[in-house]
Protein backbone atom coordinates (compact mmCIF):
# COMPACT_ATOMS: atom_id res chain seq x y z
CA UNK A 1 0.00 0.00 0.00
CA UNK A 2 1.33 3.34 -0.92
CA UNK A 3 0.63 6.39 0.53
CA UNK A 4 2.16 9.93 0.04
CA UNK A 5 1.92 13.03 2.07
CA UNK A 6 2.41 16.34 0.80
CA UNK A 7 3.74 18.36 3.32
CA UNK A 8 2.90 22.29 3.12
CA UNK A 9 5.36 23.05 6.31
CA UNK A 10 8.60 24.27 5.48
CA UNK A 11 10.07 22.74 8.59
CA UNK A 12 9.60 18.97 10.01
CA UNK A 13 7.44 20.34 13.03
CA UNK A 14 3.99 19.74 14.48
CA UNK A 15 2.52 19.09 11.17
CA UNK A 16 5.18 16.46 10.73
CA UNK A 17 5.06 14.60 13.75
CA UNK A 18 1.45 14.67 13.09
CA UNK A 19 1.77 12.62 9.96
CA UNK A 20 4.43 10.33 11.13
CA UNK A 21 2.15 9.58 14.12
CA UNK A 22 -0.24 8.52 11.77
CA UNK A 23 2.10 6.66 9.85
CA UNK A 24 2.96 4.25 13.40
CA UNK A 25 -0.69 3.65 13.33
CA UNK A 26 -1.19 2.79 10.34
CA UNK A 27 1.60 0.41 10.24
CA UNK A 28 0.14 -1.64 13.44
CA UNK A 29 -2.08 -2.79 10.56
CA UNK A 30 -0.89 -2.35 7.01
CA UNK A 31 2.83 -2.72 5.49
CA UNK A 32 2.86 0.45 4.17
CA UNK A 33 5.07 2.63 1.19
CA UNK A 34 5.68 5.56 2.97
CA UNK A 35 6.95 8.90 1.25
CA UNK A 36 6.92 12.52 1.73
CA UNK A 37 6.80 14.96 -0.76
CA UNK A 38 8.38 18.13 0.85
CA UNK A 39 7.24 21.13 -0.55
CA UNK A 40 10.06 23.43 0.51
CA UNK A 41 12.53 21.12 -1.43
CA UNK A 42 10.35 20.54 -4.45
CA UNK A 43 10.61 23.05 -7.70
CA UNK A 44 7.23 24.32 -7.97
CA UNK A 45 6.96 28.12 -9.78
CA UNK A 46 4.20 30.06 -8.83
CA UNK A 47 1.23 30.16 -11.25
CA UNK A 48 1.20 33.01 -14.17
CA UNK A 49 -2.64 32.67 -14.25
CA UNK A 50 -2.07 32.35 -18.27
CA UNK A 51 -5.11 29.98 -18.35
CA UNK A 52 -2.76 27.84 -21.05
CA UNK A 53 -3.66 24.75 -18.93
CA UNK A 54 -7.33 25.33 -18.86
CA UNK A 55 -7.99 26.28 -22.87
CA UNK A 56 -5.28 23.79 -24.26
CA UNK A 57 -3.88 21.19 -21.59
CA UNK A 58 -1.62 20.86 -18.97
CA UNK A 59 0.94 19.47 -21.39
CA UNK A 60 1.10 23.48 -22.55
CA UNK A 61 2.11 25.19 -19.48
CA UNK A 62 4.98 27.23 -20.24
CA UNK A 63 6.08 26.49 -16.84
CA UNK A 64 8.97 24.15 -16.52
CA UNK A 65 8.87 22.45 -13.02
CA UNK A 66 8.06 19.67 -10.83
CA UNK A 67 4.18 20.16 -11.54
CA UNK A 68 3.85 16.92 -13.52
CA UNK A 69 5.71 14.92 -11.04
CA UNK A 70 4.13 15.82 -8.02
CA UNK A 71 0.76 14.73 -10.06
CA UNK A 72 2.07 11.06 -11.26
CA UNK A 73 3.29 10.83 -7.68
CA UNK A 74 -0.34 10.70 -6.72
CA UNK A 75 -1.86 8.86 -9.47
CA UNK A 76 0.79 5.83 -8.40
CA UNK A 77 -0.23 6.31 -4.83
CA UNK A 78 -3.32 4.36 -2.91
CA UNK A 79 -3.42 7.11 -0.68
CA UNK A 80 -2.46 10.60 -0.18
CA UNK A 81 -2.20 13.20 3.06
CA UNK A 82 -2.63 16.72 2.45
CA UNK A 83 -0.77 17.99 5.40
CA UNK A 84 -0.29 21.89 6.44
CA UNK A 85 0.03 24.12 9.23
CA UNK A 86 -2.79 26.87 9.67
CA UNK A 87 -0.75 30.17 8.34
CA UNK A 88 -2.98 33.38 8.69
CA UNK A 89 -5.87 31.53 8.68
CA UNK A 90 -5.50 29.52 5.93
CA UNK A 91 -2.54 26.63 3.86
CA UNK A 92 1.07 27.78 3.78
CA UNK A 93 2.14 29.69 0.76
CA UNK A 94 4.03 26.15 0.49
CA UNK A 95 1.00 24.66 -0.23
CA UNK A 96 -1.12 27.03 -1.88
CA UNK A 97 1.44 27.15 -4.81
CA UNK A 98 0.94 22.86 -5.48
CA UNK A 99 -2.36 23.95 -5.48
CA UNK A 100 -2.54 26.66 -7.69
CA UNK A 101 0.34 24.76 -9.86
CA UNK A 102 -3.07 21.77 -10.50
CA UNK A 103 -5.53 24.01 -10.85
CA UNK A 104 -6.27 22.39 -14.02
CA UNK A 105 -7.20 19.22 -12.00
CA UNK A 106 -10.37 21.29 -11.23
CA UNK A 107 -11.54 21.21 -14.69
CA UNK A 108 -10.11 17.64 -15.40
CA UNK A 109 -10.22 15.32 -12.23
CA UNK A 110 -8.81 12.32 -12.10
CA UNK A 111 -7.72 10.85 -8.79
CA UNK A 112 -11.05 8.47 -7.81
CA UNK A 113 -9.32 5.81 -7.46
CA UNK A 114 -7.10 7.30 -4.19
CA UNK A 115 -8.12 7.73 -0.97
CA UNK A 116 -7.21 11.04 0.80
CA UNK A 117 -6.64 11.88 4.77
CA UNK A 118 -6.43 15.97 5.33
CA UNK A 119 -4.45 16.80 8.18
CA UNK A 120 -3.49 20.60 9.66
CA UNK A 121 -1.87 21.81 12.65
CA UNK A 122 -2.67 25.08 14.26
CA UNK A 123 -1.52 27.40 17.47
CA UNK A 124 -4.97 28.29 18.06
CA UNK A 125 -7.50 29.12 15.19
CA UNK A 126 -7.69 28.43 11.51
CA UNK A 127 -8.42 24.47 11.46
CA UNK A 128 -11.78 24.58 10.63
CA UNK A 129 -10.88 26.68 7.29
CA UNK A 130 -8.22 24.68 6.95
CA UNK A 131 -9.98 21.49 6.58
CA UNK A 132 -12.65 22.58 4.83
CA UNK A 133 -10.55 24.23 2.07
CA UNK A 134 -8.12 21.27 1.43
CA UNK A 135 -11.44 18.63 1.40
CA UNK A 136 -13.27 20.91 -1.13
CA UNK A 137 -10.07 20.91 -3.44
CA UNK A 138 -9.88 16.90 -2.91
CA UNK A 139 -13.24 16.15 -3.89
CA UNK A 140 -12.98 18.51 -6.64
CA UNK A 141 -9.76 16.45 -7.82
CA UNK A 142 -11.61 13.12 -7.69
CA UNK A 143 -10.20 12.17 -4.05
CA UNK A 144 -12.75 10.05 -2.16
CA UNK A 145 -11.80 12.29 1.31
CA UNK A 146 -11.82 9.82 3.86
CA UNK A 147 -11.08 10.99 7.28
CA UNK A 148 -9.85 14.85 8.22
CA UNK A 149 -8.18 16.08 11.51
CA UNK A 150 -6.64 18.83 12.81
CA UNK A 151 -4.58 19.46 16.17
CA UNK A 152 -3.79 22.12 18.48
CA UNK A 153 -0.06 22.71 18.66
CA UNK A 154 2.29 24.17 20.47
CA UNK A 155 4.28 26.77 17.88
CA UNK A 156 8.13 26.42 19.87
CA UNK A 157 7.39 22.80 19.93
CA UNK A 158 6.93 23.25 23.58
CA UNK A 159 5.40 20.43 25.42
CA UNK A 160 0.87 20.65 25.67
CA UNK A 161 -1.02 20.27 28.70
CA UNK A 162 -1.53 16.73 29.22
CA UNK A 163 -5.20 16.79 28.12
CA UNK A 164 -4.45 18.33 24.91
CA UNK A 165 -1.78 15.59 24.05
CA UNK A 166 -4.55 13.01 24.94
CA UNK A 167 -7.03 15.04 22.99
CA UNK A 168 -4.58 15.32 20.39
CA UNK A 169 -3.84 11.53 20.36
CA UNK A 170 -7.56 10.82 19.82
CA UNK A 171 -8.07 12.70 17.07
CA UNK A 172 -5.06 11.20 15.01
CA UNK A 173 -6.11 7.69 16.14
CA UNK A 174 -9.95 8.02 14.82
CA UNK A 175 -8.33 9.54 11.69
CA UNK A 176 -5.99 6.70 11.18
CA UNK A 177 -8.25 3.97 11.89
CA UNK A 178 -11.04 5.79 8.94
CA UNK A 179 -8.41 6.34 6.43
CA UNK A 180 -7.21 2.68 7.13
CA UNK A 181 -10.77 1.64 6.74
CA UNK A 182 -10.61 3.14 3.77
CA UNK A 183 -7.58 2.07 2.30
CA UNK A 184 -8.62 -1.74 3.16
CA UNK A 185 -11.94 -1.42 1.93
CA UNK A 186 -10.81 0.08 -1.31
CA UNK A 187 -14.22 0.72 -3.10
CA UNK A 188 -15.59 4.49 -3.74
CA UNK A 189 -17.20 5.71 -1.27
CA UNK A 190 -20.93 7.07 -2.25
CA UNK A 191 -21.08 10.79 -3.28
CA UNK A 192 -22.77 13.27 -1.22
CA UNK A 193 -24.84 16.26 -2.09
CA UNK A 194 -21.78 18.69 -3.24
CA UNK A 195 -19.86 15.90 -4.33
CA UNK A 196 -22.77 15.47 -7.60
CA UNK A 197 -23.21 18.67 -7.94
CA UNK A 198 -19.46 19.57 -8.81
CA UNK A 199 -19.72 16.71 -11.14
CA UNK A 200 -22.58 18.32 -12.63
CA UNK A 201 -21.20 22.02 -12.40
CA UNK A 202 -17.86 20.77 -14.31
CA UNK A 203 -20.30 18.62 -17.17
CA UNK A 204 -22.16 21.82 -18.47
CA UNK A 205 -19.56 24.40 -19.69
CA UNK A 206 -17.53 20.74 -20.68
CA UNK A 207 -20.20 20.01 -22.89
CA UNK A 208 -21.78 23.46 -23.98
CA UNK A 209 -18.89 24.89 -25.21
CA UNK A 210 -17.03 22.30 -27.30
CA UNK A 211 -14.40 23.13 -29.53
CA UNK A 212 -14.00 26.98 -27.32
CA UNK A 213 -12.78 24.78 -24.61
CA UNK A 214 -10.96 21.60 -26.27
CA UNK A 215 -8.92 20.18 -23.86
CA UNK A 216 -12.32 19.80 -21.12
CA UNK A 217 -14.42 18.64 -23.67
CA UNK A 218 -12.13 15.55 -25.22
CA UNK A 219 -11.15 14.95 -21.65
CA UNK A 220 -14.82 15.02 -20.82
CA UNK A 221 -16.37 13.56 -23.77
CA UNK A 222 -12.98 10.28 -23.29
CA UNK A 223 -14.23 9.43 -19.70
CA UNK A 224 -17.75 9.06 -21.24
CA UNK A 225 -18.99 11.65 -18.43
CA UNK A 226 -21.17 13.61 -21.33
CA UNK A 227 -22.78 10.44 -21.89
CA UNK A 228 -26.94 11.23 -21.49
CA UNK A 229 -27.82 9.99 -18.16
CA UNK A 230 -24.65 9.80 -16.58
CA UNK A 231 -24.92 10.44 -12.91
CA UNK A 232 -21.47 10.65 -11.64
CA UNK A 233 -17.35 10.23 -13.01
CA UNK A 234 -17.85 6.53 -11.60
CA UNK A 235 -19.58 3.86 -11.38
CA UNK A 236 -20.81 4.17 -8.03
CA UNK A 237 -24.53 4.38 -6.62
CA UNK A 238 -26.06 8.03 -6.46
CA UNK A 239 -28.96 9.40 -4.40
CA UNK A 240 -31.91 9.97 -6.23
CA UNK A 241 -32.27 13.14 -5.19
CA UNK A 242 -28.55 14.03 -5.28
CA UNK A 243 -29.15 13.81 -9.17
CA UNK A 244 -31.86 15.26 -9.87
CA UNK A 245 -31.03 18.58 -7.44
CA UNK A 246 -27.30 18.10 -9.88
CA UNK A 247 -29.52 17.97 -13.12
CA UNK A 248 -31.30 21.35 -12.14
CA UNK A 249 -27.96 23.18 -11.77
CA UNK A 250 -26.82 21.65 -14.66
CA UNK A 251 -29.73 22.76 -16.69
CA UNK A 252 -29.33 25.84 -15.16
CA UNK A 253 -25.81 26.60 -15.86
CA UNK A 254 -25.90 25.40 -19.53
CA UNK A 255 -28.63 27.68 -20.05
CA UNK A 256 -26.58 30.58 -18.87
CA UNK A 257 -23.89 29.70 -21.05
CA UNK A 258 -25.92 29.40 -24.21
CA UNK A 259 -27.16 32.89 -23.26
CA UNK A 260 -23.67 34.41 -22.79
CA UNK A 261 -22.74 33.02 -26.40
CA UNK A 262 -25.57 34.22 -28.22
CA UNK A 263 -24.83 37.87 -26.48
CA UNK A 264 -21.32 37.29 -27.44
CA UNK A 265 -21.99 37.07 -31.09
C-alpha cells in the first residue's frame, strides 16, 4: 500500500510529527510505502494565471517544473495526506502554490481511485478553514476524502497540557483507523450532495462549449462523463435526489452559457 503526504510546512514540526504519528498507526495494521513529498525542497513556480492549462492542456504550461511529477506521484499512490500548518488563517504559501500549480485538475479530475486523509496543525484558530478548504479541493480532484483532523499545537514545539496531548492523540487515532478503513476497503465511497453537484457544475460548460474549450471537452467527452444519463465520473450508486437537485444546476448553468454566447456574437 502506498501512501504519500504532501507536506505544506517548510520545517519537520507539528505538522510532521502529526503525519508520522499517523504513519505508526497505520503500520500496526498495514505494510505500508511511505513517502513525503516536501514542498520546501520541491521546484514548484508560482502560477502566471495564463489559463494555457485550462484552454489547451496541462501538457502546454509554459512552466517548466516539478508540476507533472508531483501529479504522477499521486496517481501511483493508494493514498495521499494533504498535510499543512494553519498560516494566517489559511494553507502555507508552500502549499497554496501545489495547489494553484493543479488548478487544471479542477476542470479535469482524475484521482477516484485514491483515498485522501487531510491533516493541519494550528496554534490556536484556523483548522476549521483549513480542513474545509483542502477537502473541497480533494473532492474537486476526484479524491474520495476519507477521514480529516486537525490538532492544536504548540508553535516552539513546547510540550501541551496533558489533556491536549490526549485530545490530540484521539483525534489522530480516529483519523488513522477511517483512512485505514478506507484504504482496506478500497471501493468508492458514495457521493454526497456537493460531491454530484461539482460533477454536474464541471459537465455543463464541458459540454456546452465544445471546440471553445478543447482540452475539457475531449477529456470530458474520453471518460464518457457527457454520456446522457450519466450520474457521476464513476460507477458508483447516487442518491436519487442528489441527481436530480445536480440535473437542475446543470440545466441551469448550460442555459446561462448558451445565453452568454448568443450575447457574445
Amino acid at each position: 500500500m502506498k501512501i504519500l503526504v504532501i507536506m505544506g510546512s517548510p520545517r519537520k514540526g507539528n505538522t510532521f510529527h502529526a503525519a508520522e504519528r499517523i504513519r505508526e498507526i497505520l503500520q500496526q495494521t498495514l505494510a505500508v510505502e511511505w513517502e513525503y513529498v516536501m514542498l520546501r525542497d520541491v521546484d514548484l513556480e508560482q502560477c502566471r494565471g495564463c489559463y494555457t492549462c485550462f484552454a489547451r492542456g496541462e501538457e502546454f504550461c509554459p512552466i517548466k517544473d516539478d508540476a507533472s511529477n508531483l501529479e504522477q506521484k499521486m496517481l501511483d499512490a493508494d493514498g495521499v495526506i494533504f498535510a499543512t500548518p494553519v498560516y494566517g488563517l489559511q494553507v502555507s504559501g508552500l502549499m497554496k502554490v501545489f495547489i494553484d500549480r493543479h488548478s487544471y485538475l479542477f476542470h479535469r479530475p482524475r484521482f477516484f481511485r485514491q483515498k485522501a486523509l487531510i491533516l493541519t496543525t494550528a496554534g490556536a484558530v484556523g483548522i476549521k478553514e483549513v480542513l474545509n478548504y483542502l477537502d473541497l479541493v480533494a473532492r474537486i480532484w476526484g479524491f474520495d476524502v476519507a477521514a480529516r483532523v486537525g490538532i492544536l499545537s504548540s508553535a516552539t514545539m513546547e510540550p501541551l497540557p496533558a489533556h491536549r496531548e490526549q485530545e490530540n492523540e484521539r483525534r489522530l487515532q480516529k483519523a488513522a483507523a477511517a483512512f485505514l478503513e478506507a484504504l482496506q476497503r478500497g471501493t468508492r465511497s458514495r457521493p454526497g450532495l456537493m460531491d454530484v453537484i461539482f460533477f454536474h457544475v464541471g459537465r455543463a460548460p464541458s459540454a456546452e462549449l465544445g471546440e471553445r474549450a478543447p482540452a475539457d471537452h475531449h477529456y470530458w467527452a474520453d471518460q464518457g462523463w457527457l454520456e446522457k444519463g450519466r450520474r457521476y465520473y464513476v460507477d458508483v450508486p447516487v442518491n436519487p435526489l442528489y441527481h436530480f437537485l445536480g440535473q437542475i444546476v446543470e440545466w441551469y448553468l448550460r442555459r446561462q452559457i448558451r445565453k452568454d454566447m448568443l450575447s457574445a456574437r
